[in-house]
C-alpha atoms as a PDB file:
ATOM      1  CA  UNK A   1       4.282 -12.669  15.856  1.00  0.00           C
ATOM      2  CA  UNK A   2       3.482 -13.675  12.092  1.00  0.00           C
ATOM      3  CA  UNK A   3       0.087 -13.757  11.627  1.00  0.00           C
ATOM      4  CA  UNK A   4      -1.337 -15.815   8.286  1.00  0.00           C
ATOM      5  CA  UNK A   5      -4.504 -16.185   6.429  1.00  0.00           C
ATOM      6  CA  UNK A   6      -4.638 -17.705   3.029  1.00  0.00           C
ATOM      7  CA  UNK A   7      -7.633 -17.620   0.128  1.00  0.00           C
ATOM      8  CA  UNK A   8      -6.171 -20.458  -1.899  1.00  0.00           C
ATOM      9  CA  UNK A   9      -6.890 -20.391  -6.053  1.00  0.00           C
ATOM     10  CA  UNK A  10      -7.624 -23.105  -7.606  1.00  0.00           C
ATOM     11  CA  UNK A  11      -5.002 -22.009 -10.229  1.00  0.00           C
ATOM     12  CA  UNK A  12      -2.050 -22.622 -10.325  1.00  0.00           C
ATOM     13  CA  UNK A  13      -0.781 -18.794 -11.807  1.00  0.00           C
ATOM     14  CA  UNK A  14      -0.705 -17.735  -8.308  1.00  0.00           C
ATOM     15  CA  UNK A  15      -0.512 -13.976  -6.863  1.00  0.00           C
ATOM     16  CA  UNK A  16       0.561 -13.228  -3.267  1.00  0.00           C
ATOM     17  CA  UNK A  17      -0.569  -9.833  -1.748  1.00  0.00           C
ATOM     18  CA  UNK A  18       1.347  -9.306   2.135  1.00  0.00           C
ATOM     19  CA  UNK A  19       0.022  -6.071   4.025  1.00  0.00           C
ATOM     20  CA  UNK A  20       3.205  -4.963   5.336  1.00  0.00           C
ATOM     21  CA  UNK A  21       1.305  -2.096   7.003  1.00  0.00           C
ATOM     22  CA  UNK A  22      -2.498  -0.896   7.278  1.00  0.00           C
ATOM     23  CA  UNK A  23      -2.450   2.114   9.107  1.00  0.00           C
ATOM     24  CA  UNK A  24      -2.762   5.847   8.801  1.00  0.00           C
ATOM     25  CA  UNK A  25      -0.423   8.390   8.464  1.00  0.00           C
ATOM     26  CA  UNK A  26       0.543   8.047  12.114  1.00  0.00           C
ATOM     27  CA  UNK A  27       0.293   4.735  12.823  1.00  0.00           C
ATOM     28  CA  UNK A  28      -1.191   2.702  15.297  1.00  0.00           C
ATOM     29  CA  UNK A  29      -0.364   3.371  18.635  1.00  0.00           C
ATOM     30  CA  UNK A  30      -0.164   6.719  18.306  1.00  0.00           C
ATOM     31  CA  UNK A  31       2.456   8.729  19.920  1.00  0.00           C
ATOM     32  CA  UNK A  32       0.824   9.434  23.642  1.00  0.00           C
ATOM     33  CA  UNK A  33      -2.330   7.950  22.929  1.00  0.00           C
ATOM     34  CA  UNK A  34      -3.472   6.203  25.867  1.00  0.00           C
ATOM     35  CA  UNK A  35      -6.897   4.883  24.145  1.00  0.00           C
ATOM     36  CA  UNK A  36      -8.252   1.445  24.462  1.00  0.00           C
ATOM     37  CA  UNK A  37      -6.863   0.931  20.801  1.00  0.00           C
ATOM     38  CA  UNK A  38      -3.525   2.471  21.162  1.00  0.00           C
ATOM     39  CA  UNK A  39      -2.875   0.182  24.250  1.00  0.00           C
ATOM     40  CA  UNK A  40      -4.758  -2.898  23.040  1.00  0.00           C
ATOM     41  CA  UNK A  41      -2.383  -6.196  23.580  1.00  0.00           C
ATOM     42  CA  UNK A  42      -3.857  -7.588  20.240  1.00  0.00           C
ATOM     43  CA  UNK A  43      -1.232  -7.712  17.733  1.00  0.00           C
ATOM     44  CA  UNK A  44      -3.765  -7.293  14.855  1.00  0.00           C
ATOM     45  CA  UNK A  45      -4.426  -3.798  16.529  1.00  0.00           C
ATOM     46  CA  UNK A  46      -0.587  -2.988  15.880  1.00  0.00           C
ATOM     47  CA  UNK A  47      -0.938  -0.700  12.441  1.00  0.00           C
ATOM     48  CA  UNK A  48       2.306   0.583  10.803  1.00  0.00           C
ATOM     49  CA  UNK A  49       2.346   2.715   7.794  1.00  0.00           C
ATOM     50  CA  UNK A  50       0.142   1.337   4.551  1.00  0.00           C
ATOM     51  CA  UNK A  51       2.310  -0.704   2.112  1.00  0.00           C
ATOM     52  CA  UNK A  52       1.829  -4.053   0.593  1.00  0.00           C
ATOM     53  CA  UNK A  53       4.071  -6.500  -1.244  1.00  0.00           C
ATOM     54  CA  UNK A  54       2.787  -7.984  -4.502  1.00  0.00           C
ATOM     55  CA  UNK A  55       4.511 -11.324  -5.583  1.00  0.00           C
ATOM     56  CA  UNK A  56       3.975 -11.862  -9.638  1.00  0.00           C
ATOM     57  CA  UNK A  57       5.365 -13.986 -12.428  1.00  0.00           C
ATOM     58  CA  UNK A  58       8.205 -14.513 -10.277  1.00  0.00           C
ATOM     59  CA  UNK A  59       8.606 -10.798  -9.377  1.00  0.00           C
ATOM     60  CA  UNK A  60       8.023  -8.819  -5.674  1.00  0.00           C
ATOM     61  CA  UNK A  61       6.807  -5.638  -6.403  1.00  0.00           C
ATOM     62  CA  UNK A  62       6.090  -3.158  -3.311  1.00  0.00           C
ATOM     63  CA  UNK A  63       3.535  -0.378  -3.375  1.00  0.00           C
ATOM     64  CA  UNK A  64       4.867   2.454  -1.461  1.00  0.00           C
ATOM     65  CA  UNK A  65       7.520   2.341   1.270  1.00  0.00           C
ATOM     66  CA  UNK A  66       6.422   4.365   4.325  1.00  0.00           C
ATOM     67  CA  UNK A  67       8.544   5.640   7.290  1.00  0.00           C
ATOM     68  CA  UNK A  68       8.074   1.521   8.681  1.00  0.00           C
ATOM     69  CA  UNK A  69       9.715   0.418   5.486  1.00  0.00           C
ATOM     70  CA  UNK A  70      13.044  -1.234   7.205  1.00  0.00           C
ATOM     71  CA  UNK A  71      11.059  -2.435   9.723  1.00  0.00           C
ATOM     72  CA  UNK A  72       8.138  -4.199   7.117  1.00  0.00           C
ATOM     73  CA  UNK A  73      10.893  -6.123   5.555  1.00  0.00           C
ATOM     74  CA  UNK A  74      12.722  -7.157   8.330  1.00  0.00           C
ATOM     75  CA  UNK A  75       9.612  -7.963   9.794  1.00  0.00           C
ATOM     76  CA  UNK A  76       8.449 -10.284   7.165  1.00  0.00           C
ATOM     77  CA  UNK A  77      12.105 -11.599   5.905  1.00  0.00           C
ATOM     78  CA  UNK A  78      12.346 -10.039   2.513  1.00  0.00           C
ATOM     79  CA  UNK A  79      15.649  -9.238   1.217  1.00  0.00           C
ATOM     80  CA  UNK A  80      14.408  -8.491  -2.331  1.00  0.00           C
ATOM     81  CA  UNK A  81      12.556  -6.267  -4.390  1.00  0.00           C
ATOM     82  CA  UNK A  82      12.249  -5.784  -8.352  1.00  0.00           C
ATOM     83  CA  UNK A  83      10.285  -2.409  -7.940  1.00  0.00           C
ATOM     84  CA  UNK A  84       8.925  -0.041  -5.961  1.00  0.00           C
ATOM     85  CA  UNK A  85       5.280   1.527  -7.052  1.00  0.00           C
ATOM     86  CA  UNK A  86       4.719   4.902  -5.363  1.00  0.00           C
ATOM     87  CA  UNK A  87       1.105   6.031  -5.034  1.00  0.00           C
ATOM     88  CA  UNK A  88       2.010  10.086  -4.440  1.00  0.00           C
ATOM     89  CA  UNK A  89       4.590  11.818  -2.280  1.00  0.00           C
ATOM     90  CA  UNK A  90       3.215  12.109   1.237  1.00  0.00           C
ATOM     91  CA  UNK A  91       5.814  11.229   3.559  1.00  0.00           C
ATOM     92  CA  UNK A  92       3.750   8.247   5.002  1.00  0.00           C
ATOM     93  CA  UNK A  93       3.892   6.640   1.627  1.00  0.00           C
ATOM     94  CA  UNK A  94       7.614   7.491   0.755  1.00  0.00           C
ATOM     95  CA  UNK A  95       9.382   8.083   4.034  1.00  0.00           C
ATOM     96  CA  UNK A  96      11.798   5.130   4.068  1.00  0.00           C
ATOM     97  CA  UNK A  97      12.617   5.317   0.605  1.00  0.00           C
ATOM     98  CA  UNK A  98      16.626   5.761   2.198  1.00  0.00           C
ATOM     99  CA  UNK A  99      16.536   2.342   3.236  1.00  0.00           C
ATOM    100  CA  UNK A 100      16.451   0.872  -0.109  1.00  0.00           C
ATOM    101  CA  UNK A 101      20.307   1.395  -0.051  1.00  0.00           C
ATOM    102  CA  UNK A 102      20.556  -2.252   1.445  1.00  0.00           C
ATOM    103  CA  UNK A 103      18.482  -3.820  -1.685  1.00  0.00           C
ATOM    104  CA  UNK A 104      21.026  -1.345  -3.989  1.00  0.00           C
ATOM    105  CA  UNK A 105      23.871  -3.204  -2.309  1.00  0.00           C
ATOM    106  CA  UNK A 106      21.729  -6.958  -2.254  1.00  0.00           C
ATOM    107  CA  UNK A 107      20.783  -6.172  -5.884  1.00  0.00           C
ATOM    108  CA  UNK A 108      24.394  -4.365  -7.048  1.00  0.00           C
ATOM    109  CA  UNK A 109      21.778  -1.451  -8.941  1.00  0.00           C
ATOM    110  CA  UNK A 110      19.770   1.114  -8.428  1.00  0.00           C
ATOM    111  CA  UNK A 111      15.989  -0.061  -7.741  1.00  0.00           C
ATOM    112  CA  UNK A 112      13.579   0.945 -10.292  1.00  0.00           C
ATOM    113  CA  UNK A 113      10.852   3.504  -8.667  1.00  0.00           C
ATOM    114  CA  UNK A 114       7.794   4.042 -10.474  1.00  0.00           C
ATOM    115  CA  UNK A 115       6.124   7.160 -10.070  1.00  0.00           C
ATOM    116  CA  UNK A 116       4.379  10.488 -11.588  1.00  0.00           C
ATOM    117  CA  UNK A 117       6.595  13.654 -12.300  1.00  0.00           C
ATOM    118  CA  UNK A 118       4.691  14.969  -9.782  1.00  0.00           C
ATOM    119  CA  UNK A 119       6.201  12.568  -7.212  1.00  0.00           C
ATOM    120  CA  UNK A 120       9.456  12.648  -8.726  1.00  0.00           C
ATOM    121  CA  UNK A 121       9.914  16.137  -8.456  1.00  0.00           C
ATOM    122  CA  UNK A 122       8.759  15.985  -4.420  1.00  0.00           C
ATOM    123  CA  UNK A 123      11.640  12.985  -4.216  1.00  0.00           C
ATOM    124  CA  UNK A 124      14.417  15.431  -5.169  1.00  0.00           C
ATOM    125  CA  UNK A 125      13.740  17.610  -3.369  1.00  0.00           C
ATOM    126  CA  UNK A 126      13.502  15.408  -0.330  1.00  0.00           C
ATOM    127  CA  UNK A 127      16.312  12.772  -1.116  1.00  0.00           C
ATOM    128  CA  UNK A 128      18.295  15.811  -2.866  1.00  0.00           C
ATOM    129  CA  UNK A 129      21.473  13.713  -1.483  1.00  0.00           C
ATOM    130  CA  UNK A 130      20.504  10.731  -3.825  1.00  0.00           C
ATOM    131  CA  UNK A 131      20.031  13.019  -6.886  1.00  0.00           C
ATOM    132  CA  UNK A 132      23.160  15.615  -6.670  1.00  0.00           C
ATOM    133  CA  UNK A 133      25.979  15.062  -9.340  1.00  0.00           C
ATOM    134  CA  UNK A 134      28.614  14.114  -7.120  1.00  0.00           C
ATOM    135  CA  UNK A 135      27.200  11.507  -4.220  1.00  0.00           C
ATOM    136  CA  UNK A 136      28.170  10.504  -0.972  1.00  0.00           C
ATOM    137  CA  UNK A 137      29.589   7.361  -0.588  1.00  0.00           C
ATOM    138  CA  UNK A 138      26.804   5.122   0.073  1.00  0.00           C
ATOM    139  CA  UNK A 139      24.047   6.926  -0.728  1.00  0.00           C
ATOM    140  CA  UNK A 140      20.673   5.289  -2.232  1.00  0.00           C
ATOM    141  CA  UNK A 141      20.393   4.476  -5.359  1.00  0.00           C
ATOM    142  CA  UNK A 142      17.035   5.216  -7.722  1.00  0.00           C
ATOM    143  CA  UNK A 143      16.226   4.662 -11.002  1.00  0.00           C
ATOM    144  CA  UNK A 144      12.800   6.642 -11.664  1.00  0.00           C
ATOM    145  CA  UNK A 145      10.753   5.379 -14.147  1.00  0.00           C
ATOM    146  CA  UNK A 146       7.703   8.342 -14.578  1.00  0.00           C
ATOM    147  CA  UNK A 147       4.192   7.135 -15.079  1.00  0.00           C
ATOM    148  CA  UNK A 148       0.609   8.408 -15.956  1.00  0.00           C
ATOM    149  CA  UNK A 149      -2.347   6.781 -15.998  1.00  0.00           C
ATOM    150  CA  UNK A 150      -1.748   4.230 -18.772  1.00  0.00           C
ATOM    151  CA  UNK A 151      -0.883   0.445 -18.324  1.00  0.00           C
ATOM    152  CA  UNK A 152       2.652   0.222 -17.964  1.00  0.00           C
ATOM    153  CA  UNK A 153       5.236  -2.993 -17.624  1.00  0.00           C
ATOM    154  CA  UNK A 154       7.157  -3.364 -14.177  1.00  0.00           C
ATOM    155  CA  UNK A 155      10.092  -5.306 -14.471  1.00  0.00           C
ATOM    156  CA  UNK A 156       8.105  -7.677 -16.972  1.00  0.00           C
ATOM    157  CA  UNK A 157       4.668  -7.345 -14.836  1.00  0.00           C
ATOM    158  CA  UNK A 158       1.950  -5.390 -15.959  1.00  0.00           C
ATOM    159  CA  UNK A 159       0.568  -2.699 -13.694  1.00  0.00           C
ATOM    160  CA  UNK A 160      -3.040  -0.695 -14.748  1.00  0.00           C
ATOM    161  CA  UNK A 161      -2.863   2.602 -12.885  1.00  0.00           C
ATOM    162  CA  UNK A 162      -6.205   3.718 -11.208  1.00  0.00           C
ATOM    163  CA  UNK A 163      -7.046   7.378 -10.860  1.00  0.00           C
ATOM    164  CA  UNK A 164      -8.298   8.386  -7.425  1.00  0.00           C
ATOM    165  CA  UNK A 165      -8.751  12.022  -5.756  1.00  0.00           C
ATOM    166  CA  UNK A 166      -6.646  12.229  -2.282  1.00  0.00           C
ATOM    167  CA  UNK A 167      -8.949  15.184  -1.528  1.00  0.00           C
ATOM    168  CA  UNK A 168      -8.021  17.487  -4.169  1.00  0.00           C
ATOM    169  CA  UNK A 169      -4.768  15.357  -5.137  1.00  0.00           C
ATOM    170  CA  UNK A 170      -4.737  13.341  -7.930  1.00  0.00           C
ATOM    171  CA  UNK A 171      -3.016  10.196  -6.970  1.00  0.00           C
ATOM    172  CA  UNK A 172      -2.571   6.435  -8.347  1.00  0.00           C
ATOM    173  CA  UNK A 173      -3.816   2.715  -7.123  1.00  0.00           C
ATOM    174  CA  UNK A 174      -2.928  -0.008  -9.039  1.00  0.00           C
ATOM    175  CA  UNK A 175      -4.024  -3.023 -10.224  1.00  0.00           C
ATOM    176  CA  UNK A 176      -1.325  -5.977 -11.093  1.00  0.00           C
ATOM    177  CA  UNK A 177      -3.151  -9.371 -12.015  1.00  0.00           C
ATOM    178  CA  UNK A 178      -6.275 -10.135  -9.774  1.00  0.00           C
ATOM    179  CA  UNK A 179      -5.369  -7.526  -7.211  1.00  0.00           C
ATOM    180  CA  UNK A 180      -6.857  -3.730  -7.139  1.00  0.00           C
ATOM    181  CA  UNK A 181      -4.995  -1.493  -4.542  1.00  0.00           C
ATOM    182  CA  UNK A 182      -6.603   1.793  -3.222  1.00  0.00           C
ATOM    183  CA  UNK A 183      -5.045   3.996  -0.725  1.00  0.00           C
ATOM    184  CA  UNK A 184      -5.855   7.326   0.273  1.00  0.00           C
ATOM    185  CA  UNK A 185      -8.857   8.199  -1.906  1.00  0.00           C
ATOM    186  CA  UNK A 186     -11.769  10.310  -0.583  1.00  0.00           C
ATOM    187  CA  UNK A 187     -13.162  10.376  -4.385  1.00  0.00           C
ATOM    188  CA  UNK A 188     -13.510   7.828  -7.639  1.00  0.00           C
ATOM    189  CA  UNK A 189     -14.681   8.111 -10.617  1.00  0.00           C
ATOM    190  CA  UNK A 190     -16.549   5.345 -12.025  1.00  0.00           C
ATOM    191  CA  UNK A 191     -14.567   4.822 -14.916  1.00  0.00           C
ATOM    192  CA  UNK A 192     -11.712   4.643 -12.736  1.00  0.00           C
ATOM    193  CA  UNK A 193     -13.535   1.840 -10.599  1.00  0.00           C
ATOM    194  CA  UNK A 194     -14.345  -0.326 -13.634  1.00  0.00           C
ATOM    195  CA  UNK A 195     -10.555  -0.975 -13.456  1.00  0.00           C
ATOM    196  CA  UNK A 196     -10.961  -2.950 -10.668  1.00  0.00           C
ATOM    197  CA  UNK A 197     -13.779  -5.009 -12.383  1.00  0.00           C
ATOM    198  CA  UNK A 198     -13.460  -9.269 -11.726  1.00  0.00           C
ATOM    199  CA  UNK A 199     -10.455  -8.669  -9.072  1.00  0.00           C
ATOM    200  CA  UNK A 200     -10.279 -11.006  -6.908  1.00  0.00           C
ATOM    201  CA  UNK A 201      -8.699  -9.007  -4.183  1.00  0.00           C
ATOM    202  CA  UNK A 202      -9.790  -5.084  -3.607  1.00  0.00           C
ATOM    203  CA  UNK A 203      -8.186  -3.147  -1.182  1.00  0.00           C
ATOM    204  CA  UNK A 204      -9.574  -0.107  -0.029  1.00  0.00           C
ATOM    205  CA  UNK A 205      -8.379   2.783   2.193  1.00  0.00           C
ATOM    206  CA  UNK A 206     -10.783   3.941   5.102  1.00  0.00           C
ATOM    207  CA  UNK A 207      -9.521   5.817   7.798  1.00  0.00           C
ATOM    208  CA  UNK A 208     -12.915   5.875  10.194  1.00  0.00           C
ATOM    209  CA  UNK A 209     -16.736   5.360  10.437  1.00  0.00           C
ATOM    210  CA  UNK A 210     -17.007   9.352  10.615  1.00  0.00           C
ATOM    211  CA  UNK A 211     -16.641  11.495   6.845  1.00  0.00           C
ATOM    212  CA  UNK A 212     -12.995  12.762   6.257  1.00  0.00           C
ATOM    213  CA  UNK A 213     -11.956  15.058   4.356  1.00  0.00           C
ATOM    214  CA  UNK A 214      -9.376  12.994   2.415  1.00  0.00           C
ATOM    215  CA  UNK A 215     -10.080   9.706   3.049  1.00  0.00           C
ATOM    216  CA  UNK A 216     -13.058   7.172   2.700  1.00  0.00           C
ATOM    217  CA  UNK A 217     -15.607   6.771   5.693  1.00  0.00           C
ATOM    218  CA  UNK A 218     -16.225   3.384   6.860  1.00  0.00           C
ATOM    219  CA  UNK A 219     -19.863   3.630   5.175  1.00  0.00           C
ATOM    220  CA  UNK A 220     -18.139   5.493   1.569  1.00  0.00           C
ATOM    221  CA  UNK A 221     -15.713   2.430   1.284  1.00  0.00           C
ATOM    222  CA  UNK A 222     -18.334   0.206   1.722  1.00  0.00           C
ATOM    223  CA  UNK A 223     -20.644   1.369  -0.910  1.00  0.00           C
ATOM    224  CA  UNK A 224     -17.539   1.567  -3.044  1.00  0.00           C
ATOM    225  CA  UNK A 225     -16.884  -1.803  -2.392  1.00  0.00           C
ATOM    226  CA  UNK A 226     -19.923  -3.066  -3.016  1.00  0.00           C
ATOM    227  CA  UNK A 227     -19.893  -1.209  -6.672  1.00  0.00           C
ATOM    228  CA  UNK A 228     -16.747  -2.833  -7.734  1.00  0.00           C
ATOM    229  CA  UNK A 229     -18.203  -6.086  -6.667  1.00  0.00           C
ATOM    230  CA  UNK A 230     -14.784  -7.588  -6.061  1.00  0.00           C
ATOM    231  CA  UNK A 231     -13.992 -11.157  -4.632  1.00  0.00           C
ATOM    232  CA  UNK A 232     -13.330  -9.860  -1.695  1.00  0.00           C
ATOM    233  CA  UNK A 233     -12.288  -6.327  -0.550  1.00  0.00           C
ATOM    234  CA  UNK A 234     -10.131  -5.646   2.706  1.00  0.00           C
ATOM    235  CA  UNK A 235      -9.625  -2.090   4.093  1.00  0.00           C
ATOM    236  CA  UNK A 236      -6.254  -0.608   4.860  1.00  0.00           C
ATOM    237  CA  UNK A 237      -5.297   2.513   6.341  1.00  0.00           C
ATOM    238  CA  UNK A 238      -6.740   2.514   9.234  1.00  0.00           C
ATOM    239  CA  UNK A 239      -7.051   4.702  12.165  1.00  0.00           C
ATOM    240  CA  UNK A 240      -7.280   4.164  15.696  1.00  0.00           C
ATOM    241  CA  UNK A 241     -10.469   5.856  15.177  1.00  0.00           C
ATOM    242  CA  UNK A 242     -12.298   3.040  13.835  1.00  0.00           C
ATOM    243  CA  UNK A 243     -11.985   1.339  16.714  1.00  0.00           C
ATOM    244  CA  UNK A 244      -9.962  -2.327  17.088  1.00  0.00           C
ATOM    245  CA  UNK A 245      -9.915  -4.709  14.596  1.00  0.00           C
ATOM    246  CA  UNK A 246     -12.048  -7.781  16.315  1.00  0.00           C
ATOM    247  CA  UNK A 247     -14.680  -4.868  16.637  1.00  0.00           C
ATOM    248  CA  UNK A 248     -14.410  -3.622  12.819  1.00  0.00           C
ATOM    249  CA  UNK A 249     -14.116  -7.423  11.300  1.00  0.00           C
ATOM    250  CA  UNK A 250     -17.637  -7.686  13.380  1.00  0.00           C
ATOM    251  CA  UNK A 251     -19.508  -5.324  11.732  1.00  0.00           C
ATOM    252  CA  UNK A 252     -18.157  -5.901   8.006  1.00  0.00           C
ATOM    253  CA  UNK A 253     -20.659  -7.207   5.966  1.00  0.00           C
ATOM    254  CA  UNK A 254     -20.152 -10.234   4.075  1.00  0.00           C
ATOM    255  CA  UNK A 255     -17.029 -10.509   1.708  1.00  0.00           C
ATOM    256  CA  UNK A 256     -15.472  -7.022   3.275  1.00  0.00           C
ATOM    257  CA  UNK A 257     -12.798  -7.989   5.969  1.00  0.00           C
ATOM    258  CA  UNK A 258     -10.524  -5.830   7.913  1.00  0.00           C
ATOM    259  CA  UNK A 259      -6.647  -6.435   6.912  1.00  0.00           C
ATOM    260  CA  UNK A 260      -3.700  -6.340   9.605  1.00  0.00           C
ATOM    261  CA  UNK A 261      -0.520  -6.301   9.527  1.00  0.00           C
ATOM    262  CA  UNK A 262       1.313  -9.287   8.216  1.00  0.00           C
ATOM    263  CA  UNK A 263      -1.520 -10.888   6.420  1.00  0.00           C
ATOM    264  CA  UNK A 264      -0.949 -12.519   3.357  1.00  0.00           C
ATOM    265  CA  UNK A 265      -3.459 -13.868   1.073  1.00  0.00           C
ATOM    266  CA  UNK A 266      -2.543 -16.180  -2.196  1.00  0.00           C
ATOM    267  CA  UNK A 267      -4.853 -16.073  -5.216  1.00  0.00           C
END
């Protein structure tokens, strides 16, 4: 089922932000889990790995692509991508990275992967097969382009890297245009914040209303919300922990909404 909710601009320089996935590291259901979450019939309760699609100046430009990547696009008809934007190397962020062979063969080229040298290093290791001097027919293709934490241009889009602590791991959001994306952060900085200043769409990571060692608490992403002062501001990466989402969208306060899977907004 596709499910839709649009916050129309009055401008006409339009951004489109899908949430191809909004859950944690291992999804919701979980593997086994019989809880009241895990087994809810409510398709906004079904959480694959975080990742969202960014649509630009003409350009799609994914942030991360999880172990669910082949099933996000199929899911959501996209047979096209101009980059890739990697957050860090945890295998819930870069797990399906294999399946961009089909774009390679869509696109004839290698898809350009933009990353830290941290994260590049962790890919060869992992995709070793894509990286070794004489390649298996049909491997995928990647051309890494490494990153910091200064503005950089995407395939003609501008993308401001924001600086965020993953527990003790530096890692990246992003903002492109009027959207701020934050995944995985337990810490910022507010300098780093003040990137996010006049977005119109923040997305923040929390992974439960309890305090986490990596990740934001329900209450922490509020607050942080709240200081960025954003439009609005939608949480990703969510647990089954934080219970479903008719039950989190009730207790948000005003302009913070839970996202879901499949939910595209146009500003």
């Amino acid at each position: 089922m596709k499910i839709s909710y649009l916050y129309k601009s009055k401008e006409s320089n339009m951004s489109i932000i899908t949430f191809l996935g909004t859950g944690t590291s291992q999804g919701v259901p979980i593997i086994g889990c019989k809880c009241r979450v895990c087994t809810s019939s409510d398709p906004k309760d079904k959480r694959l790995r975080s990742s969202v699609l960014i649509e630009q100046d003409g350009k799609r430009i994914l942030i991360d692509a999880g172990p669910d990547f082949r099933q996000q696009l199929l899911r959501e008809n996209i047979d096209n991508l101009d980059a890739i934007l990697l957050t860090h190397e945890h295998k819930d962020h870069t797990g399906g990275l294999d399946d961009v062979r089909a774009i390679n063969y869509l696109k004839e080229k290698a898809l350009p992967i933009y990353c830290e040298e941290r994260v590049r290093e962790s890919l060869e290791r992992e995709y070793a097969y894509a990286f070794c001097e004489e390649k298996y027919p049909g491997v995928p293709e990647f051309d890494i382009r490494t990153i910091g934490n200064s503005p950089f241009n995407a395939q003609g889009v501008k993308v401001q890297p924001i600086r965020i602590l993953h527990y003790k791991l530096p890692i990246l959001g992003f903002r492109i245009g009027d959207i701020s994306y934050i995944t995985d952060a337990s810490y910022i900085s507010t300098e780093e914040l003040e990137k996010t200043t006049n977005s119109k769409i923040l997305v923040l990571n929390t992974i439960r209303r309890e305090p986490h060692i990596s990740h934001f608490s329900l209450e922490q992403a509020i607050t942080t919300a709240r200081s960025a002062s954003p439009g609005i501001c939608y949480l990703t990466h969510l647990s089954h922990q934080i219970g479903t989402h008719k039950e989190l969208e009730a207790s948000l306060p005003q302009g913070i909404h839970a996202s879901y899977d499949g939910l595209r907004i146009e500003v």
